[in-house]
N, C-alpha and C. Protein backbone atom coordinates (compact mmCIF):
# COMPACT_ATOMS: atom_id res chain seq x y z
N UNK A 1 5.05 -0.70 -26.22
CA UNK A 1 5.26 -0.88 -24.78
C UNK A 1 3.96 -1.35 -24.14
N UNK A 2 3.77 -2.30 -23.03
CA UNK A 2 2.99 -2.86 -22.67
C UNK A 2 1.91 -1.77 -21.69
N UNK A 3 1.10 -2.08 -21.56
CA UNK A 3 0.23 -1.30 -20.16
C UNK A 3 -0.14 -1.58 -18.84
N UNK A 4 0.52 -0.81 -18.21
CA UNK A 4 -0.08 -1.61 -16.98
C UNK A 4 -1.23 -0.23 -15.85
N UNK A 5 -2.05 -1.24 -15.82
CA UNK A 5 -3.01 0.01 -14.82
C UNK A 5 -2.79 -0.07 -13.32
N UNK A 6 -3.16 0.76 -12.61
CA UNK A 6 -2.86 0.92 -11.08
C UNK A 6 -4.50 0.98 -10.73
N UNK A 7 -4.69 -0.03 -9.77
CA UNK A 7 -6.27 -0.25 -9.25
C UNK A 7 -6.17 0.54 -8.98
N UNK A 8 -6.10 2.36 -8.10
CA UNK A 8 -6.67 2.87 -7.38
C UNK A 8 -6.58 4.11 -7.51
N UNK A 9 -7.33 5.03 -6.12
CA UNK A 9 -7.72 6.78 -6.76
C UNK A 9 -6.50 6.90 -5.41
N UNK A 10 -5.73 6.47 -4.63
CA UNK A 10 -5.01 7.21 -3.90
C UNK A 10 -3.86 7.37 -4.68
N UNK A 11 -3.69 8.78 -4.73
CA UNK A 11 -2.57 9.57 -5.68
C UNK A 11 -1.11 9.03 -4.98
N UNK A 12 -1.20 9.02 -3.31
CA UNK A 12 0.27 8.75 -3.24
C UNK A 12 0.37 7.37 -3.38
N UNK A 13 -0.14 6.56 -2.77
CA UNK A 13 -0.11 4.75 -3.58
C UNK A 13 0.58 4.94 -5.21
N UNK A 14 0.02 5.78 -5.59
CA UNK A 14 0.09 5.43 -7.24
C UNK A 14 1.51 6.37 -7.89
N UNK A 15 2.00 7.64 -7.44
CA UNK A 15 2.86 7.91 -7.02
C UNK A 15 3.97 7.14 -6.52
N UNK A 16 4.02 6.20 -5.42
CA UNK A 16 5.06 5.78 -4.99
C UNK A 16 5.05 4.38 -6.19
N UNK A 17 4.24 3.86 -6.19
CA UNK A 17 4.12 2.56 -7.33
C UNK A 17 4.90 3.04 -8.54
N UNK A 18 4.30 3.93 -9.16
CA UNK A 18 5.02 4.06 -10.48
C UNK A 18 6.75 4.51 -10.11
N UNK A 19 7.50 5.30 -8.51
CA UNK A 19 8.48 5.48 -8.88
C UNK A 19 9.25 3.68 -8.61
N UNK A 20 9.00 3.31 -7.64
CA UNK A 20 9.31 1.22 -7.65
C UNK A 20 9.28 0.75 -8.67
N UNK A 21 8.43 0.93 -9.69
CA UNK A 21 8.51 0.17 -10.89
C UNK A 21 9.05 0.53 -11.94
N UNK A 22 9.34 2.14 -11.92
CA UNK A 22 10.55 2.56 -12.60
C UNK A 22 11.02 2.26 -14.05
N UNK A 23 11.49 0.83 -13.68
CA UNK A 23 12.73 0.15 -14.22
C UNK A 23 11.86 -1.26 -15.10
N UNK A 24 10.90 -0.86 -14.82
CA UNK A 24 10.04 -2.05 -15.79
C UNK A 24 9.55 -1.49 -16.88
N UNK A 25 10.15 -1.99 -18.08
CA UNK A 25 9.28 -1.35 -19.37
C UNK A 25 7.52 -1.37 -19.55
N UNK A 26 7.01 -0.60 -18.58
CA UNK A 26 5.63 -0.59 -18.70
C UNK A 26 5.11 0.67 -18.75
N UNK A 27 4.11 0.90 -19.70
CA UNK A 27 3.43 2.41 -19.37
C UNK A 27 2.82 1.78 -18.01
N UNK A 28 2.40 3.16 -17.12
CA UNK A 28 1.73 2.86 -15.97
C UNK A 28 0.68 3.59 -16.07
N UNK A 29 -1.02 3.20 -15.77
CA UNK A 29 -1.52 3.81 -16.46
C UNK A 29 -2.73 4.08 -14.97
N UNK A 30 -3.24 5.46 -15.03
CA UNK A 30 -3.81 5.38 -13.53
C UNK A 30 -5.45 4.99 -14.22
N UNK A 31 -6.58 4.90 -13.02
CA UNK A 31 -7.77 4.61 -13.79
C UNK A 31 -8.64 5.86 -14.52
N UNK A 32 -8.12 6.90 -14.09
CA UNK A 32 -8.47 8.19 -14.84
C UNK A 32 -8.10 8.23 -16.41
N UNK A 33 -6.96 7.69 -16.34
CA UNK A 33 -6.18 7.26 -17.79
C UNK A 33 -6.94 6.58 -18.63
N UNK A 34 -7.49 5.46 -17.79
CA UNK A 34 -8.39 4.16 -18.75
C UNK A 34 -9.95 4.14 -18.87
N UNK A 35 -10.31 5.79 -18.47
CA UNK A 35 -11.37 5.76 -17.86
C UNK A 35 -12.34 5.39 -16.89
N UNK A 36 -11.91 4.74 -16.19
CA UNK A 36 -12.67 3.58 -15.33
C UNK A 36 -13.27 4.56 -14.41
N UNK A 37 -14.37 4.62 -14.15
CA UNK A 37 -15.33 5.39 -13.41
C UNK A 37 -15.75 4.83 -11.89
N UNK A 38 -15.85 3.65 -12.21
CA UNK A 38 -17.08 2.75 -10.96
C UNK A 38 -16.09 2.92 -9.69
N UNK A 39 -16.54 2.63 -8.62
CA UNK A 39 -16.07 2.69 -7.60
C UNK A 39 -15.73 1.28 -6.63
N UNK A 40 -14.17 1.04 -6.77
CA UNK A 40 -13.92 0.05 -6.27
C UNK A 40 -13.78 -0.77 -4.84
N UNK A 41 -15.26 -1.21 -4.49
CA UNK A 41 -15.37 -1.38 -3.43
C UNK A 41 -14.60 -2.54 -2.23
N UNK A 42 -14.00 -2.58 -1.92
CA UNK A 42 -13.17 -3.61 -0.74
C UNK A 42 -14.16 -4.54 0.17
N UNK A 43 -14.64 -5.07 -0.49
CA UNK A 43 -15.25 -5.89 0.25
C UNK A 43 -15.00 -7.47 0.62
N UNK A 44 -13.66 -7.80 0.70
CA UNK A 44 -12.42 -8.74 0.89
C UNK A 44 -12.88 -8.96 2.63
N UNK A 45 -12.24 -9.83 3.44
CA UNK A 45 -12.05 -10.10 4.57
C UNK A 45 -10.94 -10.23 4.64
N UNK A 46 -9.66 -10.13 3.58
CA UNK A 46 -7.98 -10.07 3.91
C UNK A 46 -7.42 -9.11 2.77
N UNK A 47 -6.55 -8.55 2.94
CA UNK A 47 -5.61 -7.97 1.94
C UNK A 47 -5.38 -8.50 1.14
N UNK A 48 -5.41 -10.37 0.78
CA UNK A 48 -5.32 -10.83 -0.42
C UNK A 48 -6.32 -10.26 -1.57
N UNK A 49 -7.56 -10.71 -0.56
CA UNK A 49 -9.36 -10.49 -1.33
C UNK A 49 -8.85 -9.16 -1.72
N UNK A 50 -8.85 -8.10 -1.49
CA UNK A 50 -9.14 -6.68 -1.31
C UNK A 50 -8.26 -6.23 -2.68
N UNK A 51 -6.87 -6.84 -2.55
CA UNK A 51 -6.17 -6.66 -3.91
C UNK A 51 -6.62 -7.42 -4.89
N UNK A 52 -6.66 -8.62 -4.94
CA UNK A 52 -7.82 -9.52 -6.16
C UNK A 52 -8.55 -8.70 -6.56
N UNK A 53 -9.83 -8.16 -5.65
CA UNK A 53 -10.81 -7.97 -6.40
C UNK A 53 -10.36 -6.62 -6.73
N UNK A 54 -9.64 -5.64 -6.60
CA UNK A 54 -8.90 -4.59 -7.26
C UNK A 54 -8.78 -4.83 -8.39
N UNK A 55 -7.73 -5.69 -9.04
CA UNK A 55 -7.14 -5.91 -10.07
C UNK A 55 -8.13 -7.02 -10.96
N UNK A 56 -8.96 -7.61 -10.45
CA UNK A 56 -9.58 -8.25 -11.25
C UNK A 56 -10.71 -7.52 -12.00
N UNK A 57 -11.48 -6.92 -10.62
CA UNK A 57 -12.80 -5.95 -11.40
C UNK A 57 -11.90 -4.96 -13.15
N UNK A 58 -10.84 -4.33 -12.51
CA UNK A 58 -10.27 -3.41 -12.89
C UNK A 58 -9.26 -3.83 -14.39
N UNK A 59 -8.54 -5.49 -14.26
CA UNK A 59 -7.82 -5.94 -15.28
C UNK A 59 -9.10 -6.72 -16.13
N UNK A 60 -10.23 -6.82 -16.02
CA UNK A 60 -11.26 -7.75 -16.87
C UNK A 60 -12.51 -6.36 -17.39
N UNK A 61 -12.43 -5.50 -16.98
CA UNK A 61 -13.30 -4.11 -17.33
C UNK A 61 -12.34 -3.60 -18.70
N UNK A 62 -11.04 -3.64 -18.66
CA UNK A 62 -9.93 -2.76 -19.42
C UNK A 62 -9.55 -3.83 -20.36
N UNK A 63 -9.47 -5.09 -20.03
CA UNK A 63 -8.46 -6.21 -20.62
C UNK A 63 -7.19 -6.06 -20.41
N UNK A 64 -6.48 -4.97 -19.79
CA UNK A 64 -5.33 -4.50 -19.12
C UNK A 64 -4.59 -5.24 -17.95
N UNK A 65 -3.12 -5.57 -18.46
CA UNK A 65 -2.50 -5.66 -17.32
C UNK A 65 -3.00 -4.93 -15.89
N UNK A 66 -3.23 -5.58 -14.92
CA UNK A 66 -3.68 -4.54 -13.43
C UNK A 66 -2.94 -5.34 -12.38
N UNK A 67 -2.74 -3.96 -11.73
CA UNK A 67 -2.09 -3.96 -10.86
C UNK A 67 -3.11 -3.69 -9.26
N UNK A 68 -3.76 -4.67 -8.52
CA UNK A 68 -4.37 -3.99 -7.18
C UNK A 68 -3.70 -4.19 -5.86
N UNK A 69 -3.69 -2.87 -5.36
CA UNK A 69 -2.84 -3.22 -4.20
C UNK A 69 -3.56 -3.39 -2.77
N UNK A 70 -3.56 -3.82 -1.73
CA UNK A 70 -4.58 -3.64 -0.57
C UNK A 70 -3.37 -3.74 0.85
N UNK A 71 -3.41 -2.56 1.67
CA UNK A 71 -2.19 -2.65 2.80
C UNK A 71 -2.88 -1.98 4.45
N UNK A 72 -2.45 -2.19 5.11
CA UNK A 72 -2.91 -1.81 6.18
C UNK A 72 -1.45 -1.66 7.48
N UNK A 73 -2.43 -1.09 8.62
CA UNK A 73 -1.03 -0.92 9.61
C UNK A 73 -2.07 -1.68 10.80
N UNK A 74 -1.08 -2.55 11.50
CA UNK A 74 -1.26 -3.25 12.37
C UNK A 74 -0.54 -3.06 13.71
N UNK A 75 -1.41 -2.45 14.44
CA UNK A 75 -1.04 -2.44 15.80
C UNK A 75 -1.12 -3.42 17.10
N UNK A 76 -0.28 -3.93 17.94
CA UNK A 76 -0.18 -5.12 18.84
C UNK A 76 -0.42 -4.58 19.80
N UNK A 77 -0.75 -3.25 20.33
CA UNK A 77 -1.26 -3.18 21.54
C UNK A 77 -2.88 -3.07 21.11
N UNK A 78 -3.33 -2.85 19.79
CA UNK A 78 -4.66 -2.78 19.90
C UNK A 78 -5.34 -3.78 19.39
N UNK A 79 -4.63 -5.03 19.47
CA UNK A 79 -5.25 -6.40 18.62
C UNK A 79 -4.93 -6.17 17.29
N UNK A 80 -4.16 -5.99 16.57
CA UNK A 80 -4.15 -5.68 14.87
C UNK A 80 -4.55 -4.88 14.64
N UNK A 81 -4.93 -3.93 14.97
CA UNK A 81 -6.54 -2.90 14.83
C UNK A 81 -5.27 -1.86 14.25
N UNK A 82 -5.79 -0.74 13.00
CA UNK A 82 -7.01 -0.98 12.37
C UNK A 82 -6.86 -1.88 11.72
N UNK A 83 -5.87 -2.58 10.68
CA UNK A 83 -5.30 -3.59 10.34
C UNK A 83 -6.24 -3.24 8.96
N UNK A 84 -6.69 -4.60 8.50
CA UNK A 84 -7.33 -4.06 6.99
C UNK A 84 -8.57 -2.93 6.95
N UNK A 85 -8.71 -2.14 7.90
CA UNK A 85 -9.60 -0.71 8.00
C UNK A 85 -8.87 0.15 8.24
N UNK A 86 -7.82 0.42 8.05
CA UNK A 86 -6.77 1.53 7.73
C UNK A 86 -7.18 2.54 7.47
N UNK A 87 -7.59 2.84 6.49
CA UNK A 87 -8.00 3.54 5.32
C UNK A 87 -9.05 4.22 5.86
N UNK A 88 -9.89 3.56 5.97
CA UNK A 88 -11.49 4.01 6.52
C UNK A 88 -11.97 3.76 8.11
N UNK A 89 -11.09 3.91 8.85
CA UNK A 89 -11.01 3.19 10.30
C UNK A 89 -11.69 4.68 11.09
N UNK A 90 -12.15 5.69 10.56
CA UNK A 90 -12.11 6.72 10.55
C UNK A 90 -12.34 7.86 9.62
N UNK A 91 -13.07 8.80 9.31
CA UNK A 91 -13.38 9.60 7.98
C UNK A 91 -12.98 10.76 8.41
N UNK A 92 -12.58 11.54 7.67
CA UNK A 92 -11.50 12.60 7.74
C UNK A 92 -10.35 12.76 6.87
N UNK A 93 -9.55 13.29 7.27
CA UNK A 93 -8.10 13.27 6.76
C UNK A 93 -6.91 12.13 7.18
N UNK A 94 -5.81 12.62 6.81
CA UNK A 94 -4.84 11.18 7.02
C UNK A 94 -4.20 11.84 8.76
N UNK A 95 -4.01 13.35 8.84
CA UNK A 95 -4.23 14.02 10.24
C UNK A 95 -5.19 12.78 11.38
N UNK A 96 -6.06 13.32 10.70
CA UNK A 96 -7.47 12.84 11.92
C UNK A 96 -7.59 11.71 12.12
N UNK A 97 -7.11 10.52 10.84
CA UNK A 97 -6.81 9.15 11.20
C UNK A 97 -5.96 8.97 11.99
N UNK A 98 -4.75 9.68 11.92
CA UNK A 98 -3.63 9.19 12.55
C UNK A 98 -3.58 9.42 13.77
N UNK A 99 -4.27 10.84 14.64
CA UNK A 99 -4.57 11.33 15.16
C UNK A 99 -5.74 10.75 16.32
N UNK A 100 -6.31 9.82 15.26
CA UNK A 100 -7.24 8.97 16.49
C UNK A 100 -6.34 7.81 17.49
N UNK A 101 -5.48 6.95 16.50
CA UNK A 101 -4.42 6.14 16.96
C UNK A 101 -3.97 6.90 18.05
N UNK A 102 -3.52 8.46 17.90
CA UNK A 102 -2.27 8.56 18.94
C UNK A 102 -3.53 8.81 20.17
N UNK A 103 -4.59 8.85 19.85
CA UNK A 103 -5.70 9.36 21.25
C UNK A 103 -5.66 7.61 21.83
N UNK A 104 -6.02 6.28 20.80
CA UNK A 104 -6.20 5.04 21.51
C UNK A 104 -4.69 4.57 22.10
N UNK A 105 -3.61 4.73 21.84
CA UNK A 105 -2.36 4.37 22.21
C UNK A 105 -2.26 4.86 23.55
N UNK A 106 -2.92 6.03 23.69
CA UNK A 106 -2.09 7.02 25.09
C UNK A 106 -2.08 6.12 26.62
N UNK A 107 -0.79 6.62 26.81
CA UNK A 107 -0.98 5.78 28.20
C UNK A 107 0.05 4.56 27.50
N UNK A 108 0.23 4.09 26.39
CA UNK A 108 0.67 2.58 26.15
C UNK A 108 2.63 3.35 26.16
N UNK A 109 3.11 2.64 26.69
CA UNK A 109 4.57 2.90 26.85
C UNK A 109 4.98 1.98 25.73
N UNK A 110 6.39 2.31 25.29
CA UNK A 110 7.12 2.96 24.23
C UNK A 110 7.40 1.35 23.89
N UNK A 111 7.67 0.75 24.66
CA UNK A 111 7.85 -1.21 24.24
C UNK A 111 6.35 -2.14 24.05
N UNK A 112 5.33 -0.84 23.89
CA UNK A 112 4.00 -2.07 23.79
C UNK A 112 3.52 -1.24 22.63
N UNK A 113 4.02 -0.08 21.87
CA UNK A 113 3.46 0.77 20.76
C UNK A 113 4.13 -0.66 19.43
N UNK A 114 4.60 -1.39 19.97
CA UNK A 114 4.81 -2.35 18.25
C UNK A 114 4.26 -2.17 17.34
N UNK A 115 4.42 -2.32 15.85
CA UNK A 115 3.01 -2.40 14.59
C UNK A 115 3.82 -2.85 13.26
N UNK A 116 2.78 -3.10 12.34
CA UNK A 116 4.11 -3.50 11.16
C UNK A 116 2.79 -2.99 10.17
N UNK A 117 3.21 -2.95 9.17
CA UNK A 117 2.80 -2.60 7.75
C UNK A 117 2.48 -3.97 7.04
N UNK A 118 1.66 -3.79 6.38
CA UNK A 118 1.01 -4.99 5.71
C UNK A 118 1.25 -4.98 4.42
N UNK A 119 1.31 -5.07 3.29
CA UNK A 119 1.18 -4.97 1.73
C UNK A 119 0.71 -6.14 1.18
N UNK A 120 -0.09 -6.48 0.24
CA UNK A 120 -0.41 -7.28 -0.65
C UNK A 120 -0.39 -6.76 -1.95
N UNK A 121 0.14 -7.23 -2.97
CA UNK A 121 0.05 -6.75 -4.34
C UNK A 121 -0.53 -8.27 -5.19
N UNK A 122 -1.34 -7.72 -6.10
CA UNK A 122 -2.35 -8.90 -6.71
C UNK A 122 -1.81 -8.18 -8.23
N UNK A 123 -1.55 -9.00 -9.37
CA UNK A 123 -1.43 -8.47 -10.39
C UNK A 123 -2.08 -9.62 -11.31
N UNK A 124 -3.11 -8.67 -12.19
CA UNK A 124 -3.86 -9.87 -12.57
C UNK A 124 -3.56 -9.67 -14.43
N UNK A 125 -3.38 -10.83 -15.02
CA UNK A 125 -2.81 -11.15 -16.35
C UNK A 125 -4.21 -11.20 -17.28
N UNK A 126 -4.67 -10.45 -18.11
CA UNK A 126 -5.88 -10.31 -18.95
C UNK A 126 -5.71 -11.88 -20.14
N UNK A 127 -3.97 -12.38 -20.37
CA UNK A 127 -3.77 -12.93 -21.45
C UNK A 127 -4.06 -14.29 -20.92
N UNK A 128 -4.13 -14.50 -19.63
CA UNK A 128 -3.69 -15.94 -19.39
C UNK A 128 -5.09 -16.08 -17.97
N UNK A 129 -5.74 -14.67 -17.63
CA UNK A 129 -6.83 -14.69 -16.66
C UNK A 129 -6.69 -15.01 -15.30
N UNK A 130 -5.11 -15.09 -15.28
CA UNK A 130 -4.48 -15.16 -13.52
C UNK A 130 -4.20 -13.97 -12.96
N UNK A 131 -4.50 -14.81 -11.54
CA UNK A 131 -3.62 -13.52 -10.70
C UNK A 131 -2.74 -13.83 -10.12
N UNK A 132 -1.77 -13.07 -9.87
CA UNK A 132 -0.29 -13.56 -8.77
C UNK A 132 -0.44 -12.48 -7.64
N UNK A 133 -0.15 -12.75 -6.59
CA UNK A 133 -0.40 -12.52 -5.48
C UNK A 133 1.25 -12.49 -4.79
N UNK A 134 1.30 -10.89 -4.47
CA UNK A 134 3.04 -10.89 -3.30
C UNK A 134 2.65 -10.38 -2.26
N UNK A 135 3.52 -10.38 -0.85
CA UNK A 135 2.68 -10.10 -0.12
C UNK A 135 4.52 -9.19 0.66
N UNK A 136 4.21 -8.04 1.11
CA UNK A 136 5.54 -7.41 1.81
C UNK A 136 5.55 -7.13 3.51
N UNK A 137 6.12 -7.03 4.23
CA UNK A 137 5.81 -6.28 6.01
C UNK A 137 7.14 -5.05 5.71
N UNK A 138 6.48 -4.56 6.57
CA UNK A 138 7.78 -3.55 7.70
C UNK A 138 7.39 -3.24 8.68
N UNK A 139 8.27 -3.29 9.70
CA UNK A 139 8.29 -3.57 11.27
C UNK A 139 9.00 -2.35 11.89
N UNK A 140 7.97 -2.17 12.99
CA UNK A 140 8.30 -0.45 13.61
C UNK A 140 7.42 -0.62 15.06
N UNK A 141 7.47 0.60 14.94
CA UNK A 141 6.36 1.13 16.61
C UNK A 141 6.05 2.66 16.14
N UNK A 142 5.10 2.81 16.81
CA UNK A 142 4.17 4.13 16.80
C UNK A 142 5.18 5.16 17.67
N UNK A 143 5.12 5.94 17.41
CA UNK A 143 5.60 7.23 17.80
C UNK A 143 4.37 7.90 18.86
N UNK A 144 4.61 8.78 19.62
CA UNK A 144 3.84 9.49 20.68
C UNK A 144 3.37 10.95 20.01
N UNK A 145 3.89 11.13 18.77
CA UNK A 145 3.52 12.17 18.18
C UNK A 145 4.01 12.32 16.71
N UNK A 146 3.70 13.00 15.88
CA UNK A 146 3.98 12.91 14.41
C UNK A 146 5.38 13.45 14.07
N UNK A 147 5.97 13.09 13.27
CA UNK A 147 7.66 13.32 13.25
C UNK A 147 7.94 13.16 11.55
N UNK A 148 8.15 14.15 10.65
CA UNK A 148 8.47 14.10 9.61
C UNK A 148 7.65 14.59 8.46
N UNK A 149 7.35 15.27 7.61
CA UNK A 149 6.36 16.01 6.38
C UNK A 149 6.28 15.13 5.43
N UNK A 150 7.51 13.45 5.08
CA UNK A 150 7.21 13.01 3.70
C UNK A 150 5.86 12.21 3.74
N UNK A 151 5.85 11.40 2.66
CA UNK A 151 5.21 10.20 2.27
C UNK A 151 3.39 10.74 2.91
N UNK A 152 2.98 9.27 3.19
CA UNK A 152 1.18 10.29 3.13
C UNK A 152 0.91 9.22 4.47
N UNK A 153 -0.90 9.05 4.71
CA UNK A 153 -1.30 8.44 5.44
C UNK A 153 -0.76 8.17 6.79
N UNK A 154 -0.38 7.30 7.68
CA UNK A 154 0.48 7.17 8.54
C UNK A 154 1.63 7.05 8.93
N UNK A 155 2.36 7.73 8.06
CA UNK A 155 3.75 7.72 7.62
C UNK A 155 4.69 8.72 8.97
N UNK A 156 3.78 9.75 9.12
CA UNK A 156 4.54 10.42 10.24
C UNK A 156 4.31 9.82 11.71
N UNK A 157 3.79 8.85 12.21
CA UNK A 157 3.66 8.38 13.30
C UNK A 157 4.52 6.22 13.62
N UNK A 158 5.20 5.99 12.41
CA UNK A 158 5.49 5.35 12.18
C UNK A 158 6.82 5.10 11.99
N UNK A 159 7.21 4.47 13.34
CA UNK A 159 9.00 4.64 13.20
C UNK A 159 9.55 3.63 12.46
N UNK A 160 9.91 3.82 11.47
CA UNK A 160 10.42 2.16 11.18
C UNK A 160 12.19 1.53 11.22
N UNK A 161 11.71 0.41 12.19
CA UNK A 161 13.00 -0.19 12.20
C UNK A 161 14.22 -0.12 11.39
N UNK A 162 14.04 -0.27 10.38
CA UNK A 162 15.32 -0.23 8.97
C UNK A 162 15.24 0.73 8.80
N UNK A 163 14.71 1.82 8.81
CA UNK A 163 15.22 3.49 8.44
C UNK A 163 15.87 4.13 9.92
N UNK A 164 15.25 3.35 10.85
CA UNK A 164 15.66 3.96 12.47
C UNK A 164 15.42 6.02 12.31
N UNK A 165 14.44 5.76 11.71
CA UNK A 165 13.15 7.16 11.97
C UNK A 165 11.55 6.53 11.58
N UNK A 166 10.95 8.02 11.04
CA UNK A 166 9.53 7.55 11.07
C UNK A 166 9.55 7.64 9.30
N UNK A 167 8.53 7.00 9.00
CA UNK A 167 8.73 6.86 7.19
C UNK A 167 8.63 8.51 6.49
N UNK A 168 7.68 9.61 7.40
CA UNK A 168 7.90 10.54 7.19
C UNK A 168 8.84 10.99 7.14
N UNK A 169 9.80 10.71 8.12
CA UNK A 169 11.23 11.50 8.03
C UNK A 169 12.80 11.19 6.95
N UNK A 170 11.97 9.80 6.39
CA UNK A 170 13.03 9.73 5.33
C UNK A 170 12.65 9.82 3.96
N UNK A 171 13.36 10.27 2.98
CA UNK A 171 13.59 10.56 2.01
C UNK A 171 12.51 9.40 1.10
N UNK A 172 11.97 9.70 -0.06
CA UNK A 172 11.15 9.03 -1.00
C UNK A 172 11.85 7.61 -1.28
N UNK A 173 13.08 7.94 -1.76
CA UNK A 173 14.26 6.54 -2.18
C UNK A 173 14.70 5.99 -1.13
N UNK A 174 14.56 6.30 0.42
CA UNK A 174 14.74 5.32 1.37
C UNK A 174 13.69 4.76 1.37
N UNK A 175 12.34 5.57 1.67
CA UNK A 175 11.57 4.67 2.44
C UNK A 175 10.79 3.61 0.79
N UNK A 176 11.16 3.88 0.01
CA UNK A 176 10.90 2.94 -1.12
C UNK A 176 11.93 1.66 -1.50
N UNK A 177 12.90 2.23 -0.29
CA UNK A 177 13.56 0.57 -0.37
C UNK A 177 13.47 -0.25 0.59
N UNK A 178 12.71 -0.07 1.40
CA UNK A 178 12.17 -0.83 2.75
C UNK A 178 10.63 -1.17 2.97
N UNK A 179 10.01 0.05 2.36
CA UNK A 179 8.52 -0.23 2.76
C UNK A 179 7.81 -1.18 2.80
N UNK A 180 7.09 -1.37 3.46
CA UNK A 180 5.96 -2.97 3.00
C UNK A 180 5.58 -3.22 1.28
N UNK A 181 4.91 -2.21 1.07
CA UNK A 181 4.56 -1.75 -0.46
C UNK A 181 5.64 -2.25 -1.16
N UNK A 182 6.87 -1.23 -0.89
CA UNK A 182 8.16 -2.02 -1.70
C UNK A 182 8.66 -3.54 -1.62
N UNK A 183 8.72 -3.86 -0.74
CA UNK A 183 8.82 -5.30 -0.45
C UNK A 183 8.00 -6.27 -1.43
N UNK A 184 6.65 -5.52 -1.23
CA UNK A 184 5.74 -6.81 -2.48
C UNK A 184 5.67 -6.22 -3.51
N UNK A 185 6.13 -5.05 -4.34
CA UNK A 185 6.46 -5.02 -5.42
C UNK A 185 7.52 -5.35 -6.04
N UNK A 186 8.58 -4.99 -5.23
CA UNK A 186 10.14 -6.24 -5.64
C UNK A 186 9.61 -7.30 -5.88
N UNK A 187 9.16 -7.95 -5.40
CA UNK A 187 8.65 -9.49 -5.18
C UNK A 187 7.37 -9.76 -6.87
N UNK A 188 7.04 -8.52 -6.65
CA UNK A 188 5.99 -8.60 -7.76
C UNK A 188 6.72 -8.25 -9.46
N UNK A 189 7.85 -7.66 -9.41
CA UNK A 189 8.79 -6.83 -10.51
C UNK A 189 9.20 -8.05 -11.48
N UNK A 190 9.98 -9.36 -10.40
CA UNK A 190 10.07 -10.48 -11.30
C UNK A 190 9.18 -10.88 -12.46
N UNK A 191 7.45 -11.11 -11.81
CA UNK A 191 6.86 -11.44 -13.03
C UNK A 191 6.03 -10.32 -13.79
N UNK A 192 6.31 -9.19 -13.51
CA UNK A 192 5.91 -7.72 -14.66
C UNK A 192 7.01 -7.74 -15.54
N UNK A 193 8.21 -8.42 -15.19
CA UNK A 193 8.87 -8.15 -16.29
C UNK A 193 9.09 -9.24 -17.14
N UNK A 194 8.73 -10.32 -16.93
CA UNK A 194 7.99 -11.30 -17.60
C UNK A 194 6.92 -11.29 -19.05
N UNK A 195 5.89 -10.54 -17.99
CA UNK A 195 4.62 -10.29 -18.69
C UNK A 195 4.54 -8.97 -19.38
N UNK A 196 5.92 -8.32 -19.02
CA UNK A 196 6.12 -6.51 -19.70
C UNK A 196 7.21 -7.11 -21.34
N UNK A 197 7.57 -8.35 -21.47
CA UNK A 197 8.66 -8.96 -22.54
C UNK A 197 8.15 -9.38 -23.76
């Protein structure tokens, strides 16, 4: 069976990845697995860069199928913001991140909270030295307060359109058939199972 590694140390990213891919004959292999120690720095100016250099540092260190993912949440009342600083837009917890949003939103009424989810998935081929590049959205608005215990990061402040709740509030197998993430891994499944044959 083939290998495939997951660029990164966030447990639920890697978690929700391996249950999406499921159905692809691949071991999935995290970087604890492959040893990989170094620390993979994002120093991209787009979600394309950010997943590239994921999967490249990470598929040319191993010789391993890799998988890097890079996603962000984009808000329209705050210019895109945090947009690709998601993650680090803020140090703390996924609470205190999310938690800063609902402090910059306040005051913004319920038709100007818009935002969508970003995904890029980069999967880079050790045999052939490419990368393929998918890219997913999901489209919502911010919530005025946190609503739901699942999924991680900004998941409870995030209503999304196609679930018509917040990604917190639905179930693992819904919000993995809508998510941004999911979106560019469908998109990405075609050629893993290609390169998993």
């Amino acid at each position: 069976m083939k290998q495939l590694v997951i660029a990164t140390r966030n447990k639920g990213k890697i978690r929700e990845i391996r249950k999406i891919l499921s159905d692809i004959p691949v071991k999935i292999l995290s970087l604890d697995d492959v040893g990989f120690r170094r620390e993979l720095k994002e120093t991209g100016k787009t979600y394309e860069e950010n997943a590239r250099i994921k999967a490249e540092t990470v598929g040319k260190k191993t010789g391993l199928l890799t998988l890097g993912e890079d996603s962000g949440l984009e808000i329209d009342a705050l210019g895109g913001k945090p947009g690709l600083y998601s993650a680090r837009h803020r140090k703390g917890t996924d609470t205190d991140k999310l938690n800063k949003l609902l402090r910059d939103l306040k005051g913004f009424p319920k038709e100007k909270r818009t935002a969508k989810y970003v995904a890029v998935v980069a999967v880079y081929n050790p045999q052939n030295k490419k990368t393929y590049v998918f890219k997913g959205e999901s489209h919502g608005q911010i919530t005025d307060k946190p609503q739901g215990t699942n999924g991680f990061g900004y998941d409870p402040i995030f209503y999304n359109f196609d679930l018509g709740k917040t990604n917190a509030q639905a179930f693992e197998e819904e919000k993995n058939r809508v998510s941004h993430r999911a979106r560019a891994l469908e998109k990405a499944k075609r050629m893993l199972f290609i390169l998993s044959s």
